[in-house]
Every structure is written in C-alpha cells, then in structure tokens.
Protein backbone atom coordinates (compact mmCIF):
# COMPACT_ATOMS: atom_id res chain seq x y z
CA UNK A 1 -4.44 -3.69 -23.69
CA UNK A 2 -6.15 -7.08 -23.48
CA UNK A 3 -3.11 -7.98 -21.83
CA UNK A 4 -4.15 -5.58 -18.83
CA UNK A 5 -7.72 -6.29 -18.88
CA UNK A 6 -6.59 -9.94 -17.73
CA UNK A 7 -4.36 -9.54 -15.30
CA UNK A 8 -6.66 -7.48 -13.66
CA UNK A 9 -9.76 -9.67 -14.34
CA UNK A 10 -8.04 -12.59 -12.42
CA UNK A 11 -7.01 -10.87 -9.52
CA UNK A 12 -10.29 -9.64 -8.89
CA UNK A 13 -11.89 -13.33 -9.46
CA UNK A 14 -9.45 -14.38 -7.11
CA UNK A 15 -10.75 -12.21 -4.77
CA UNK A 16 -14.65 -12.56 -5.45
CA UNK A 17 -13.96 -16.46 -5.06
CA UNK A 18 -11.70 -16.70 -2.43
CA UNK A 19 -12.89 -14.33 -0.01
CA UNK A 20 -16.16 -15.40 1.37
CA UNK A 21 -15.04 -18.58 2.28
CA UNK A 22 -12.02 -16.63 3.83
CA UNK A 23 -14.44 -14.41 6.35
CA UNK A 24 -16.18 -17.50 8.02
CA UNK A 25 -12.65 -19.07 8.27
CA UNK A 26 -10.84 -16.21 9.68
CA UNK A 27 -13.91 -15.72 12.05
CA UNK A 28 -14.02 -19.73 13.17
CA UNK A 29 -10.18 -19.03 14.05
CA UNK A 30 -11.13 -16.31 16.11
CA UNK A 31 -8.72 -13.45 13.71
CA UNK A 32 -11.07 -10.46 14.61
CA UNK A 33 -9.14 -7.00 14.73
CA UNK A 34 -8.41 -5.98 18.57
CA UNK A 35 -9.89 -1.90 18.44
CA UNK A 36 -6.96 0.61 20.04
CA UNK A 37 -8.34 2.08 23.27
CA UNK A 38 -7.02 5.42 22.25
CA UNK A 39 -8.96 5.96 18.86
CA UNK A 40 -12.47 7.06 18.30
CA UNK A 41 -14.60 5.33 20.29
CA UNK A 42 -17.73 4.68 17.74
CA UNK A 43 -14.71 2.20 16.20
CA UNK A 44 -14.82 -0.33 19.39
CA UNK A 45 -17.88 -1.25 17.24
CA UNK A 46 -15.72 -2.83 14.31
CA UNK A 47 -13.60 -4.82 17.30
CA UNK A 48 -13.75 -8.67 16.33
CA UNK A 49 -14.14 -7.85 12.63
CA UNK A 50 -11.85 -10.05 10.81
CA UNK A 51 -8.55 -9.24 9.78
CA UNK A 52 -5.70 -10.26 7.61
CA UNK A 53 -7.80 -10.16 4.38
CA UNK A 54 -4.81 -8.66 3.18
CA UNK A 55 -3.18 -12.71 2.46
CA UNK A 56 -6.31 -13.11 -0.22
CA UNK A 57 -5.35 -9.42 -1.94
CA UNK A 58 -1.76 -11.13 -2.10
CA UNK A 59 -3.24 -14.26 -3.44
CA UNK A 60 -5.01 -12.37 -6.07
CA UNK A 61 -1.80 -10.63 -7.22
CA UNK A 62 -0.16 -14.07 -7.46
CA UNK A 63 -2.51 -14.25 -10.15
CA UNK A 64 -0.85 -11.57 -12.12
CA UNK A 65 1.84 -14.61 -12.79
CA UNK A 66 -0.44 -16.44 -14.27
CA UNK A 67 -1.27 -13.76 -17.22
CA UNK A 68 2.18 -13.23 -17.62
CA UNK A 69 2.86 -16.93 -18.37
CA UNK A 70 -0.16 -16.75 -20.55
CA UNK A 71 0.84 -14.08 -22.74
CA UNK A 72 4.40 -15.38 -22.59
CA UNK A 73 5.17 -11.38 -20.62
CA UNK A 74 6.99 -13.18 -17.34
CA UNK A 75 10.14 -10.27 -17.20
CA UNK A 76 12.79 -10.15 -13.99
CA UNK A 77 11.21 -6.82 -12.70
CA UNK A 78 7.49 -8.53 -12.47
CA UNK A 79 9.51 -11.29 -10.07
CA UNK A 80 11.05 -8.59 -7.94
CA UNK A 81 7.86 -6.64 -7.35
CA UNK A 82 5.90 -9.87 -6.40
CA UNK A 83 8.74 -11.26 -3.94
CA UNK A 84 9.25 -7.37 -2.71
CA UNK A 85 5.41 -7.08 -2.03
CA UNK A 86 4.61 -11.22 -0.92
CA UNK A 87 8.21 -10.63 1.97
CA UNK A 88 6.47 -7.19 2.55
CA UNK A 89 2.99 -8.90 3.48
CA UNK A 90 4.45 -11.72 5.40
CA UNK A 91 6.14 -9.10 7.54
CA UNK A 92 2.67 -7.62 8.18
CA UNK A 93 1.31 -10.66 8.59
CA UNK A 94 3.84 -11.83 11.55
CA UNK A 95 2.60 -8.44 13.45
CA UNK A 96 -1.19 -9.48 12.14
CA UNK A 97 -0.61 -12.65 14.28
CA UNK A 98 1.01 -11.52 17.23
CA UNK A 99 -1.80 -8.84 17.64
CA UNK A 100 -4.48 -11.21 17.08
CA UNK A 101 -3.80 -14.62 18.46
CA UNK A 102 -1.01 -13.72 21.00
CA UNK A 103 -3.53 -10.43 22.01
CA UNK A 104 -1.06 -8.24 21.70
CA UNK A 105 -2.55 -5.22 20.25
CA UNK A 106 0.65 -3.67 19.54
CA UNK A 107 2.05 -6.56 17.28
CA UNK A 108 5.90 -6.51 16.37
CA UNK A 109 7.64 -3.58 17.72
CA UNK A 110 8.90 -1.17 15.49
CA UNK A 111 13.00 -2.31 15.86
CA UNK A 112 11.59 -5.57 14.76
CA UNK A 113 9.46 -4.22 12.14
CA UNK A 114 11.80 -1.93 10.74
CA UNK A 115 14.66 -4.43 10.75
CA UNK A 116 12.15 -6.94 8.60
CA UNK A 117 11.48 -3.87 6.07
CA UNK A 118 15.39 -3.03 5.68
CA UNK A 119 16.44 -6.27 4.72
CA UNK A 120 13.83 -7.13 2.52
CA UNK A 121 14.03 -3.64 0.85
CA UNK A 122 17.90 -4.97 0.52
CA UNK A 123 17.23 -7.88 -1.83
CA UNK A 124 14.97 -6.16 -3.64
CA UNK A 125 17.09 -3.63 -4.09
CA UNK A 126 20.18 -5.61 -5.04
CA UNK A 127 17.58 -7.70 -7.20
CA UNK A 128 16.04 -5.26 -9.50
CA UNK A 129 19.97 -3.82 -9.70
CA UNK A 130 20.11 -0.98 -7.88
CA UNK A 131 23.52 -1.41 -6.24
CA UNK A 132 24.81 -1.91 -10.23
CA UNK A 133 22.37 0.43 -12.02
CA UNK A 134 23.61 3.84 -13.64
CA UNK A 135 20.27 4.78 -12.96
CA UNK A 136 21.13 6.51 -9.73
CA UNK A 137 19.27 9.67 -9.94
CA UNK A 138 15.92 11.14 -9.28
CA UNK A 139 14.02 13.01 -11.23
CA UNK A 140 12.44 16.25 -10.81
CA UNK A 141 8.75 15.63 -12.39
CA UNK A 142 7.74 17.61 -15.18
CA UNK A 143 10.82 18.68 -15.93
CA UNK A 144 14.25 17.37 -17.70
CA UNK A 145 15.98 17.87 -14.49
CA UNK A 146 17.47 15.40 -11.84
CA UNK A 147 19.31 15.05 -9.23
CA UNK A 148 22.25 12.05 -8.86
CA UNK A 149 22.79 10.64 -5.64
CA UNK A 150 25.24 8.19 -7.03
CA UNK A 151 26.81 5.58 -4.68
CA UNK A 152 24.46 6.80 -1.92
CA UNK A 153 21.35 6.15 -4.12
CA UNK A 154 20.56 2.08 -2.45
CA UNK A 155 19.63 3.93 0.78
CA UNK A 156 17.24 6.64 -0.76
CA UNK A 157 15.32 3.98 -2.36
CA UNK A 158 15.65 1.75 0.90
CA UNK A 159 14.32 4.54 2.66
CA UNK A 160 11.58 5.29 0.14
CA UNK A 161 10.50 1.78 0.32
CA UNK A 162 10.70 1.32 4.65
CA UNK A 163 8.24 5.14 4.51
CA UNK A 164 5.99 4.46 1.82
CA UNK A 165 4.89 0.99 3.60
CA UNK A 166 4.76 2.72 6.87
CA UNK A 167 2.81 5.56 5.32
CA UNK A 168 -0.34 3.12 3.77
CA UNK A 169 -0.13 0.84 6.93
CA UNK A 170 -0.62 4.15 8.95
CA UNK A 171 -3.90 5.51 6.13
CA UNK A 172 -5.23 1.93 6.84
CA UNK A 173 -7.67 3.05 9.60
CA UNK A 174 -11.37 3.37 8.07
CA UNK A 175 -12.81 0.95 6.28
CA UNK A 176 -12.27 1.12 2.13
CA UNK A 177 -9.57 3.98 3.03
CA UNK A 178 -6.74 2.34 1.67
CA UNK A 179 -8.04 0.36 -1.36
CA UNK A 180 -9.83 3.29 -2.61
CA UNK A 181 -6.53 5.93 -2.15
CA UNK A 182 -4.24 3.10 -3.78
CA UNK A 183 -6.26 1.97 -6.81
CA UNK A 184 -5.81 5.36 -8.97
CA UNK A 185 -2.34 5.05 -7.92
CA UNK A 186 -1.62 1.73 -9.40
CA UNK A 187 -3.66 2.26 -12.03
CA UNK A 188 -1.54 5.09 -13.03
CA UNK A 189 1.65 3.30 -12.57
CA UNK A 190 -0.07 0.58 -14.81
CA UNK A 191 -0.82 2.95 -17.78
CA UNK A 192 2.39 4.36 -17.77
CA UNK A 193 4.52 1.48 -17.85
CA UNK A 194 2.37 -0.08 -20.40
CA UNK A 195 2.00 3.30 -22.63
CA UNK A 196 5.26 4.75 -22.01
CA UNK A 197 7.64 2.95 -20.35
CA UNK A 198 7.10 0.00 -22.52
CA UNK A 199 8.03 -2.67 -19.24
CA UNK A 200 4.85 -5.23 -19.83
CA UNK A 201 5.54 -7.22 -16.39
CA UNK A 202 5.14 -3.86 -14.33
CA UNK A 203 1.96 -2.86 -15.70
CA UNK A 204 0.82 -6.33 -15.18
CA UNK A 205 1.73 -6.43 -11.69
CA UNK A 206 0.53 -3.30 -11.16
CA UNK A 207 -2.75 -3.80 -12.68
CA UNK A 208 -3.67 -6.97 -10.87
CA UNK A 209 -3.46 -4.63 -7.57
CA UNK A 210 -5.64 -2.77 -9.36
CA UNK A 211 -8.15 -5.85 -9.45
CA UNK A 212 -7.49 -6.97 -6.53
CA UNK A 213 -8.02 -4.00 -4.17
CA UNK A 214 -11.71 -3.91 -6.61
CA UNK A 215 -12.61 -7.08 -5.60
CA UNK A 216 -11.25 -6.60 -1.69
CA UNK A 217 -14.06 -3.15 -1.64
CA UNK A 218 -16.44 -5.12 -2.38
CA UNK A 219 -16.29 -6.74 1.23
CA UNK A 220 -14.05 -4.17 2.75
CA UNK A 221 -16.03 -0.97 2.23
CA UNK A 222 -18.33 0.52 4.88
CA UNK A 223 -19.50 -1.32 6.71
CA UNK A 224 -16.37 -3.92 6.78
CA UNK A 225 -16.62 -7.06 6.67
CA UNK A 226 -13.07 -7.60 6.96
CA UNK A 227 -9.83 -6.03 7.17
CA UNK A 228 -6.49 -6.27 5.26
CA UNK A 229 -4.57 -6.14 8.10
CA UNK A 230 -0.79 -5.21 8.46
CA UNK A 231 -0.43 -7.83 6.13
CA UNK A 232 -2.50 -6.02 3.54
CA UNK A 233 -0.95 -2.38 4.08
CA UNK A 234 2.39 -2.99 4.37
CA UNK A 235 2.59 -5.24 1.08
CA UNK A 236 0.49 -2.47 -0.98
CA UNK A 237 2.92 0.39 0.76
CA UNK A 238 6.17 -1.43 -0.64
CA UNK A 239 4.50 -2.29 -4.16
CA UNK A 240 3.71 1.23 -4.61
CA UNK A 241 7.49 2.37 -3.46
CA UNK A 242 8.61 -0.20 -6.05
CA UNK A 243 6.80 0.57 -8.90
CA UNK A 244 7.92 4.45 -8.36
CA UNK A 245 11.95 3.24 -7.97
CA UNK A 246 11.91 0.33 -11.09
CA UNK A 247 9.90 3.22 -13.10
CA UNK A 248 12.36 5.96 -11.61
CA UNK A 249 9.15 8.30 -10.39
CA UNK A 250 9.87 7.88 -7.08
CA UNK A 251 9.40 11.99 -6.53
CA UNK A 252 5.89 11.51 -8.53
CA UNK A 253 5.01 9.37 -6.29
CA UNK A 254 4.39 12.06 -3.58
CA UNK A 255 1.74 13.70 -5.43
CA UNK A 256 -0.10 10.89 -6.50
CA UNK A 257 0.71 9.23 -3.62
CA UNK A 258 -0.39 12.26 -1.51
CA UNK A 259 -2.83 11.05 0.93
CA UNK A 260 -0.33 8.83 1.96
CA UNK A 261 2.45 11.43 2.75
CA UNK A 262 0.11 13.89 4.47
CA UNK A 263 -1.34 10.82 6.31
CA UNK A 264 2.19 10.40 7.65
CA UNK A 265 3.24 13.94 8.15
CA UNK A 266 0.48 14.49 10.58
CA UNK A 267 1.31 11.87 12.74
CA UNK A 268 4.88 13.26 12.42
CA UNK A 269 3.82 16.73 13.18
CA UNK A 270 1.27 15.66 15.92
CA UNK A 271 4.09 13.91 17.88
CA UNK A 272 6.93 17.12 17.44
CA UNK A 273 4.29 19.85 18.63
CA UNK A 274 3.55 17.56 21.55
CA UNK A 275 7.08 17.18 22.82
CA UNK A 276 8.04 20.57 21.82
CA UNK A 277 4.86 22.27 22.99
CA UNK A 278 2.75 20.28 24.69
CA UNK A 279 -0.60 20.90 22.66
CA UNK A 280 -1.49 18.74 19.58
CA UNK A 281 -2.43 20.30 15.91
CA UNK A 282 -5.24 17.94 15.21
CA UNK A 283 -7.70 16.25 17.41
CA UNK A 284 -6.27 12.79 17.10
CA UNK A 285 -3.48 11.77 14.08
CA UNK A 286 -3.46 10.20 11.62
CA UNK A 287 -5.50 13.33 9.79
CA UNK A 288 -8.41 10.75 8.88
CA UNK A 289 -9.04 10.45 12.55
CA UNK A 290 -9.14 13.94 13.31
CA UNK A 291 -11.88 14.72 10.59
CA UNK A 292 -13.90 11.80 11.94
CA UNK A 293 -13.71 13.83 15.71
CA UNK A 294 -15.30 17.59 14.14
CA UNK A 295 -17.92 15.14 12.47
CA UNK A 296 -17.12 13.95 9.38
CA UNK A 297 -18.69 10.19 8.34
CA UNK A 298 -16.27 7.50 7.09
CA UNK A 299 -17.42 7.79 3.43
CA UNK A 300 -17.49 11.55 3.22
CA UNK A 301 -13.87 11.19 4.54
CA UNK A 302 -13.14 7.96 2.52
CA UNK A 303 -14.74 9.90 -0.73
CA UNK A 304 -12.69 12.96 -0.33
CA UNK A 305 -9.28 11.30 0.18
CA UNK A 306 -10.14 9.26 -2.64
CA UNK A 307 -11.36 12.02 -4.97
CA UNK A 308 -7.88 13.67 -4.36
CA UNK A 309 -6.12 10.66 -5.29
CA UNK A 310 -7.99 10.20 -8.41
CA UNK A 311 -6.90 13.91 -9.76
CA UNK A 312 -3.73 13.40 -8.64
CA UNK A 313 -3.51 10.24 -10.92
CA UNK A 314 -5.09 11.80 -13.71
CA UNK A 315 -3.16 15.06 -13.12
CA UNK A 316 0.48 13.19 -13.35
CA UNK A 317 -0.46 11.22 -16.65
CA UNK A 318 -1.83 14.27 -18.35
CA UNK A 319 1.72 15.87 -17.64
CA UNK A 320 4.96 13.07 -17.31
C-alpha cells in the first residue's frame, strides 16, 4: 500500500510545485480560454482564464514512472497507459493551441480529431495485445457472464476508448467538474488492480491520476484559476477507457463512469429531438449546463455529480 501512497504523493507534488509558476506563464503567453458565445452567459466571466493546465496533470502522472522505478514495479501495461494517455493529451493539446493562439474557438475539427483518437487508440491497442489477446470478451458486471466479440473485439475497445475521451472532454465545462467526477473513478480502478487484480503498474498509474487531479483542484476549483484544457480531458477520458479494457471492466465503467455517459447522452439526445422535432429536452446540453439555466450554482452542481460518482465507486468495489 505504501507503494500507492507514493505514486500518488508525487503526482500531487508535481502539481503543487509546478503549477503556480505555470499560471503566470500561461497568462504572459496570452493562453486564456476563448468563452463559446452560445453557453451561459455568467461564463464570459471566466474568458481569458488560463488553459491547458491539463500538460502539468500529465507531468504529474509522468511521475508515476518514477515510483515504479523506485519500487522496481515498471510492467508493459503501466508503459501503454502512459503513452495511450501522454498521445491522448497531445491531441488535446494541438486543438488547445489552435483555439487559443490561432483564435479559433472551435480548435481541430472533429474528422481531424477523431482521426488523431483512432490511430492512437490503434497502437495502444495492438500494444497492450489486443489484436493477439484471448481476452476478447466483455463482461457482464456482477455476474459470471460475458459476452465474446472475438475477432471484432479491437474495434469495441477502439470505440470505447474514441467515446470515453469525447465523453470527459464534453463534462469538462465548470470549473472542478471533471477532476472531482474522475478521482473516485481512478481511485477505484487503483484499488482493484492493486487488491484484486494483482497488476502493480495499473494501480500505480492509476493512482498518480488520483494525485494529480488533487493537486490540479486545488487551483482548478471554483473560482478557476486555470483550466485543463482539451489537453487535460481528452488524456483523463482515454486513461479511464484504458484502465476499464487492460482490467476487462470496460461495461463497469458505465456506472462508475456515469456522469460521463449521461453527460454525453444528453448532448446526443439534445441534437436527435432537434432534428427530429424541432424542440430541445434540456435548456442547453451538456446536462451540467442545463441545471446551471433553472438555477443551480456550479458547486451545488459540481457536488452532486461528484457525490454520484463517489457511490458509484464505492458501490462497484463493494460488489465486483
């Protein structure tokens, strides 16, 4: 367990040290977040805030290496998660860059984007073994049952990896919303690899997110002073997506993942009644949004979605 505790000690030093130098930096460069006309617009108020604070979270997870090597714990699947989530971030940061120094507000466009994610969720694919691996199936939680998708089973995990990024880049829209959905979920994914999957590199990894999305609330809660960016979200989307296929819970992963997926679903719901019937379900998607317009504030919002990830968590480890 000591193991743990280190790992996620240095990632969140990392963080604590890094990161105020990185705000006056990123604000001397002139990185401040360009505010979408079409969202609320008390949020115009956060527009020149600092973004791509997601680069120090990856940092700090770098540092997850570094307690490996100390405890002599390096393993294959550590490397894949690391070079799945650093190609992940530097996608997000390429869109990061275009939105804030080219002023495009928009950033890649989604061919571009989505092209980035397949081939990266390729290699990671092909190097955690998943175009050799038996392992094929999925598993029904809490029960013995699964399902085998056999040859067939590279593009459900490619797809699981391309949506679950997408899904925490779309939930990254109030400030703290992200860090505080996705630290019971690594934490989770920590424990049980540890405890009962016995793979010491995944909990590692896992847990320096875990101290690193700490340390990154400590300047990213509300009131932000800085945001993690594509370059953040995507990279945390695609660890999470990881950690669920190398630990074969991908289907767990939508319950204690669930903010996430209903985060998506209501954009993808908001845009199908719109074209089909010309009226929208909520008052502005994603769903965060649309409690902040019938008067919710960003930390009764960011507490809720939080809360639900946290029994979610503790619900799945009480019961895989």
């Amino acid at each position: 367990m000591i193991t743990l505790f280190i790992s996620l000690i240095i990632a969140l030093l990392v963080v604590i040290l890094v990161m105020p130098q990185a705000i006056p930096f990123l604000h001397r460069l002139k990185f401040g977040q360009e505010i979408r006309e079409e969202g609320p617009e008390w949020h115009q108020v956060k527009s020149g805030t600092p973004t791509m604070g997601g680069i120090v979270i990856l940092l700090a997870m770098i540092g997850s290496l570094i307690a490996a090597m100390i405890t002599g714990d390096l393993e294959s699947n550590h490397l894949s998660l690391l070079f799945l989530t650093l190609a992940y971030g530097a996608i997000g940061f390429i869109d990061d860059y275009i939105k804030v120094v080219k002023k495009r507000n928009l950033g890649l466009n989604s061919k571009q984007k989505l092209i980035g994610q397949i081939v990266v969720g390729l290699l990671f694919i092909w190097l955690s073994g998943g175009f050799t691996s038996e392992a094929t199936y999925l598993s029904i939680p809490f029960t013995s049952l699964t399902v085998d998708f056999g040859l067939i089973y590279p593009l459900v995990a490619l797809f699981w990896l391309v949506g679950f990024s997408n899904a925490v880049n779309l939930t990254d829209g109030l400030d703290g919303l992200v860090s505080f959905t996705a630290i019971p979920t690594f934490l989770f994914f920590s424990l049980y690899a540890w405890y009962v999957a016995d793979e010491v590199g995944v909990a590692l990894f896992a847990m320096s997110a875990v101290g690193a999305l700490i340390g990154f609330l400590l300047f990213n809660a509300h009131p932000a002073k800085i945001f993690m960016g594509d370059t953040g979200s995507l990279a945390l989307g695609a660890a999470l997506a990881g950690l669920s296929i190398l630990l074969k819970l991908e289907l767990l992963l939508v319950l204690i993942g669930i903010v996430f997926v209903v985060e998506t679903l209501s954009v993808i719901l908001q845009v199908l009644s719109f074209k089909t019937t010309g009226k929208r379900i909520f008052k502005m998607s994603p769903i965060h949004h649309h409690f902040e317009m019938i008067g919710w504030s960003e930390w009764r919002i960011v507490g809720t979605f939080a809360s639900i990830s946290c029994i979610m968590a503790f619900v799945a480890y009480l019961f895989v």
